[in-house]
PDB file of N, CA and C in Angstrom:
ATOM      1  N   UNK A   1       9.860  23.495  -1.193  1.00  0.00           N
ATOM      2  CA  UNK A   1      10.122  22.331  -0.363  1.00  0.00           C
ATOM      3  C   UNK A   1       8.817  21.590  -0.107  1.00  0.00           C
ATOM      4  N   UNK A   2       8.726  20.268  -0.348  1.00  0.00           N
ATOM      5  CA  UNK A   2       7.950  19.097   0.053  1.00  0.00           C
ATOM      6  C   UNK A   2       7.048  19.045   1.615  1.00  0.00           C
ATOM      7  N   UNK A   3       6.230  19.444   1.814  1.00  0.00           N
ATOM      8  CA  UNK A   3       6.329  19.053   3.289  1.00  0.00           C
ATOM      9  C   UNK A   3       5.656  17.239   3.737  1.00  0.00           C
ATOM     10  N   UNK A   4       5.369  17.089   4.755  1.00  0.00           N
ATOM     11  CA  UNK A   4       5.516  15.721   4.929  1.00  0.00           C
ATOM     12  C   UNK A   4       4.453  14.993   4.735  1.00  0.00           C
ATOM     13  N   UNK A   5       3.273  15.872   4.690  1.00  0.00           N
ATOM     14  CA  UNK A   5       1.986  15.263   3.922  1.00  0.00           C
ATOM     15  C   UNK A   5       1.716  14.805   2.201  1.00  0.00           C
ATOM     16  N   UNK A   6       3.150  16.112   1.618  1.00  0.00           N
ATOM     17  CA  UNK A   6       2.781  15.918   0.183  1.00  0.00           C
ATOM     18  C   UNK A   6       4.485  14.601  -0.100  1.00  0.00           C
ATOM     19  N   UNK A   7       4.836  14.937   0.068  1.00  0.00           N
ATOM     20  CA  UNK A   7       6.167  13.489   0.676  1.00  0.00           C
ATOM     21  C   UNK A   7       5.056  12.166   0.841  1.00  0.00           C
ATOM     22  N   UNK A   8       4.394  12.008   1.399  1.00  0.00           N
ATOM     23  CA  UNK A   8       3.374  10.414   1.643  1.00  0.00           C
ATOM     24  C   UNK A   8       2.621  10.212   0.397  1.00  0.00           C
ATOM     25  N   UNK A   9       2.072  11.518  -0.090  1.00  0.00           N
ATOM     26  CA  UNK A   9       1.101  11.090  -1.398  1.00  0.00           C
ATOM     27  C   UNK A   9       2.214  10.829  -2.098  1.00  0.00           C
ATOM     28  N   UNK A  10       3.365  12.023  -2.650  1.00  0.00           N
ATOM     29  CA  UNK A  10       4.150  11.257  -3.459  1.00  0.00           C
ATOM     30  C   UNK A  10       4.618   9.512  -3.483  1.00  0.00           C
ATOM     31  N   UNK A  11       5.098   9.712  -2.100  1.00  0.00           N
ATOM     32  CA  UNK A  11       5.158   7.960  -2.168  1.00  0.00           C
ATOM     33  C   UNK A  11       4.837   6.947  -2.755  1.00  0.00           C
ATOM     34  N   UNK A  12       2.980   7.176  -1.894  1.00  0.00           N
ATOM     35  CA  UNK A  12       1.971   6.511  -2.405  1.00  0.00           C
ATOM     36  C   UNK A  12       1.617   6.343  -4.074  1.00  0.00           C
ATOM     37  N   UNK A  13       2.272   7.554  -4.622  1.00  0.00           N
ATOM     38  CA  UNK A  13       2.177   7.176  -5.886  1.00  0.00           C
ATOM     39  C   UNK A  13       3.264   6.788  -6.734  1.00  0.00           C
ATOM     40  N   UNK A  14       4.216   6.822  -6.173  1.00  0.00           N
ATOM     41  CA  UNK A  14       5.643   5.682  -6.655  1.00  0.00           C
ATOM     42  C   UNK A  14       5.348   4.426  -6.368  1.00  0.00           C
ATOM     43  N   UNK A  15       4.595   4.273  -5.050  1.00  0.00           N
ATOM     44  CA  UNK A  15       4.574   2.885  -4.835  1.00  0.00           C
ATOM     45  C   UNK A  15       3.559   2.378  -5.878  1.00  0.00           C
ATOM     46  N   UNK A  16       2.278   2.882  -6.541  1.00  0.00           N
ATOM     47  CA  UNK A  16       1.398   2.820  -7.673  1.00  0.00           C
ATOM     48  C   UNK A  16       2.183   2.104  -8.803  1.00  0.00           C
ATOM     49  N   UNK A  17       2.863   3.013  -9.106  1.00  0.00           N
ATOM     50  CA  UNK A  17       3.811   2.734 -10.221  1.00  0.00           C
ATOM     51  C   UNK A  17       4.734   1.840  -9.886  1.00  0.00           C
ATOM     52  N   UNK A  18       5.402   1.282  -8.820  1.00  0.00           N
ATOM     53  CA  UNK A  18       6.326   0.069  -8.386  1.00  0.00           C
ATOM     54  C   UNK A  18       5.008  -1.171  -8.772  1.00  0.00           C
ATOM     55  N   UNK A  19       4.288  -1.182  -8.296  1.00  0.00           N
ATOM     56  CA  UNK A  19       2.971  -2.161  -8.400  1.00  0.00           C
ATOM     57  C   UNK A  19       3.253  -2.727  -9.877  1.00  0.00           C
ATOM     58  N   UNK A  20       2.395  -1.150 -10.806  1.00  0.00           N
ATOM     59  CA  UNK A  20       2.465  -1.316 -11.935  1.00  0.00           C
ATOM     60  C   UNK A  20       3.485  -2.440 -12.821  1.00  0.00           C
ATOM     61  N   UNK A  21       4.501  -1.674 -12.307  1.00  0.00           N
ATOM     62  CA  UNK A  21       5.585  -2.497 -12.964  1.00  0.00           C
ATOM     63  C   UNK A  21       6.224  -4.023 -13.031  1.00  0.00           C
ATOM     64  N   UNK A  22       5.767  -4.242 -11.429  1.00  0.00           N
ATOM     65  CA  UNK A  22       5.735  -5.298 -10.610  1.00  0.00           C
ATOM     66  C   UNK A  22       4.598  -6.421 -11.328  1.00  0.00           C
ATOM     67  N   UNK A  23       3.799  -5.973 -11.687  1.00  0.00           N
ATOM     68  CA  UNK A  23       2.720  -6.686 -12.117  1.00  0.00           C
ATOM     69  C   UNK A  23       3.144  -7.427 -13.628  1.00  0.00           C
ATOM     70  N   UNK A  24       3.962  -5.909 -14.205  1.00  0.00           N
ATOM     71  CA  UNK A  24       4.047  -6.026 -15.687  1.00  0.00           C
ATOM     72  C   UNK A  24       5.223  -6.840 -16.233  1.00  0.00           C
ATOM     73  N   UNK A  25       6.190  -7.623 -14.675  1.00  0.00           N
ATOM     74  CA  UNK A  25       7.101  -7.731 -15.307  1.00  0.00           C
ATOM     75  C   UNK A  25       8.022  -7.035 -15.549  1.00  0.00           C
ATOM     76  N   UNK A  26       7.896  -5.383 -15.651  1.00  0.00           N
ATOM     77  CA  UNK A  26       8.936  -4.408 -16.153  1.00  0.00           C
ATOM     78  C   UNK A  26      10.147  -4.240 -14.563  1.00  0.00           C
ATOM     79  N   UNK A  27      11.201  -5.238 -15.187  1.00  0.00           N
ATOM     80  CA  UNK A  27      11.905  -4.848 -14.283  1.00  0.00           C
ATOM     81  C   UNK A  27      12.790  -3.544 -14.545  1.00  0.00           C
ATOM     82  N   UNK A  28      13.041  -3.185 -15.190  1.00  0.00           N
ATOM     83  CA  UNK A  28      13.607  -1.595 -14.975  1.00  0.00           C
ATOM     84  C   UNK A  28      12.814  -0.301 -14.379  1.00  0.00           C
ATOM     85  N   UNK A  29      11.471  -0.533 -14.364  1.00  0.00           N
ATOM     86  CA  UNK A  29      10.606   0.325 -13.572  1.00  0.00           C
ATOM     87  C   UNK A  29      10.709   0.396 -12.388  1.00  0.00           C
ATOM     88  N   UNK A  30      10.376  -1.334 -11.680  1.00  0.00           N
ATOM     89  CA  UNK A  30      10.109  -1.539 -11.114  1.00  0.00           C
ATOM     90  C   UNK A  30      11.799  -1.327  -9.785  1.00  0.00           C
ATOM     91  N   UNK A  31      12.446  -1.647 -10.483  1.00  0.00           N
ATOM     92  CA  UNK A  31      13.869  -1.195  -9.661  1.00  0.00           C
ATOM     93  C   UNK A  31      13.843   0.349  -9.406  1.00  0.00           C
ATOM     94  N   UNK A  32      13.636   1.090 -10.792  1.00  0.00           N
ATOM     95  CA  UNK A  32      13.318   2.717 -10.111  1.00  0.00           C
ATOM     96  C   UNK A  32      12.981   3.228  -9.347  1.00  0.00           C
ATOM     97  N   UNK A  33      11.179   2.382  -9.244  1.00  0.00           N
ATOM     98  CA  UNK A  33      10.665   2.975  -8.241  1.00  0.00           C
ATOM     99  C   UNK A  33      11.184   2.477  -6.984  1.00  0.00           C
ATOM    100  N   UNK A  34      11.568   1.095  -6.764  1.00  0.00           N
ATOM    101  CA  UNK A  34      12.011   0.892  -5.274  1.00  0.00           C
ATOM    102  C   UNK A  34      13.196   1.688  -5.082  1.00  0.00           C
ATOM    103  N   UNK A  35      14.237   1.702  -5.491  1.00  0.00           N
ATOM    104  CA  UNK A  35      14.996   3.072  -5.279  1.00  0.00           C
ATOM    105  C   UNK A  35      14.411   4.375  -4.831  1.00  0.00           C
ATOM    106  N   UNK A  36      13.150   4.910  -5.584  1.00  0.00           N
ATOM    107  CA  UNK A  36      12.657   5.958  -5.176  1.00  0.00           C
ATOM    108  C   UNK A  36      11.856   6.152  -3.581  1.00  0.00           C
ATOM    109  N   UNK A  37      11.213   4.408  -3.783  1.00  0.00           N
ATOM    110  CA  UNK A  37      10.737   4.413  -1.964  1.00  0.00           C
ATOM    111  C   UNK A  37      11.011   4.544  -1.085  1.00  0.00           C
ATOM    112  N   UNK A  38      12.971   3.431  -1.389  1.00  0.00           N
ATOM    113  CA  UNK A  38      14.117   3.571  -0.327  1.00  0.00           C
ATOM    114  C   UNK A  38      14.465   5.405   0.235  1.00  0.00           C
ATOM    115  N   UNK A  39      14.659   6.017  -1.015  1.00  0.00           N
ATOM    116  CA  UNK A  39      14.557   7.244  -0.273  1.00  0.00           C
ATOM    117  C   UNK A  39      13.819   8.416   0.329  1.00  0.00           C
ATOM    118  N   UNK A  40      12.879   8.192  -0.174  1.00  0.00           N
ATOM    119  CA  UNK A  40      11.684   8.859   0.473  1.00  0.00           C
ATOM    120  C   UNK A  40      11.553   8.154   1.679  1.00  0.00           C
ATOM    121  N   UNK A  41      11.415   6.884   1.803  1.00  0.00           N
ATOM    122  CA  UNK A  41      11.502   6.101   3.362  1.00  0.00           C
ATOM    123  C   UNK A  41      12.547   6.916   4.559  1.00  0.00           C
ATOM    124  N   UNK A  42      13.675   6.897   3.717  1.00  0.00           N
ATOM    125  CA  UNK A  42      14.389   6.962   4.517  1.00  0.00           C
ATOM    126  C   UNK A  42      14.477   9.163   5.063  1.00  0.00           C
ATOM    127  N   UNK A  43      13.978   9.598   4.095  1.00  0.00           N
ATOM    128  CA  UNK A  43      13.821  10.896   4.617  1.00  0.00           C
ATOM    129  C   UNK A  43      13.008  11.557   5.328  1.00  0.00           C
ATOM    130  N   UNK A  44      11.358  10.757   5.508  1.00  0.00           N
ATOM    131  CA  UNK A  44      10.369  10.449   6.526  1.00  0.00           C
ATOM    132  C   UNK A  44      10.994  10.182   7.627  1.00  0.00           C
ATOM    133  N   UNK A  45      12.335   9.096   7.567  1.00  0.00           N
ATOM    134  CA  UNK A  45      12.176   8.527   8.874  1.00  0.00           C
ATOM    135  C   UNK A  45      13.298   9.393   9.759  1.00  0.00           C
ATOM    136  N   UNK A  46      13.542  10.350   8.993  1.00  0.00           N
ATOM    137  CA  UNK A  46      14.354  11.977   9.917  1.00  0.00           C
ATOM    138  C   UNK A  46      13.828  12.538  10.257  1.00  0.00           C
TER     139      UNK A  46
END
């Protein structure tokens, strides 16, 4: 299990890669990763 410090770096590095993608144009990445933020957001905020 994740605890809530390694949960933020993960984040932080989806959100890297949302950037990435964001930058590149790649919208199929870039939808992934915000999906992936939405839930990590939302499991922080329990």
């Amino acid at each position: 299990m994740l605890d809530e410090t390694k949960i933020r770096k993960l984040l932080d590095d989806i959100r890297t890669a949302y950037e990435v993608g964001y930058q590149n144009d790649d919208l199929d990445t870039e939808a992934e990763k915000w999906g992936q933020i939405q839930i990590l957001e939302w499991i922080l905020s329990k």
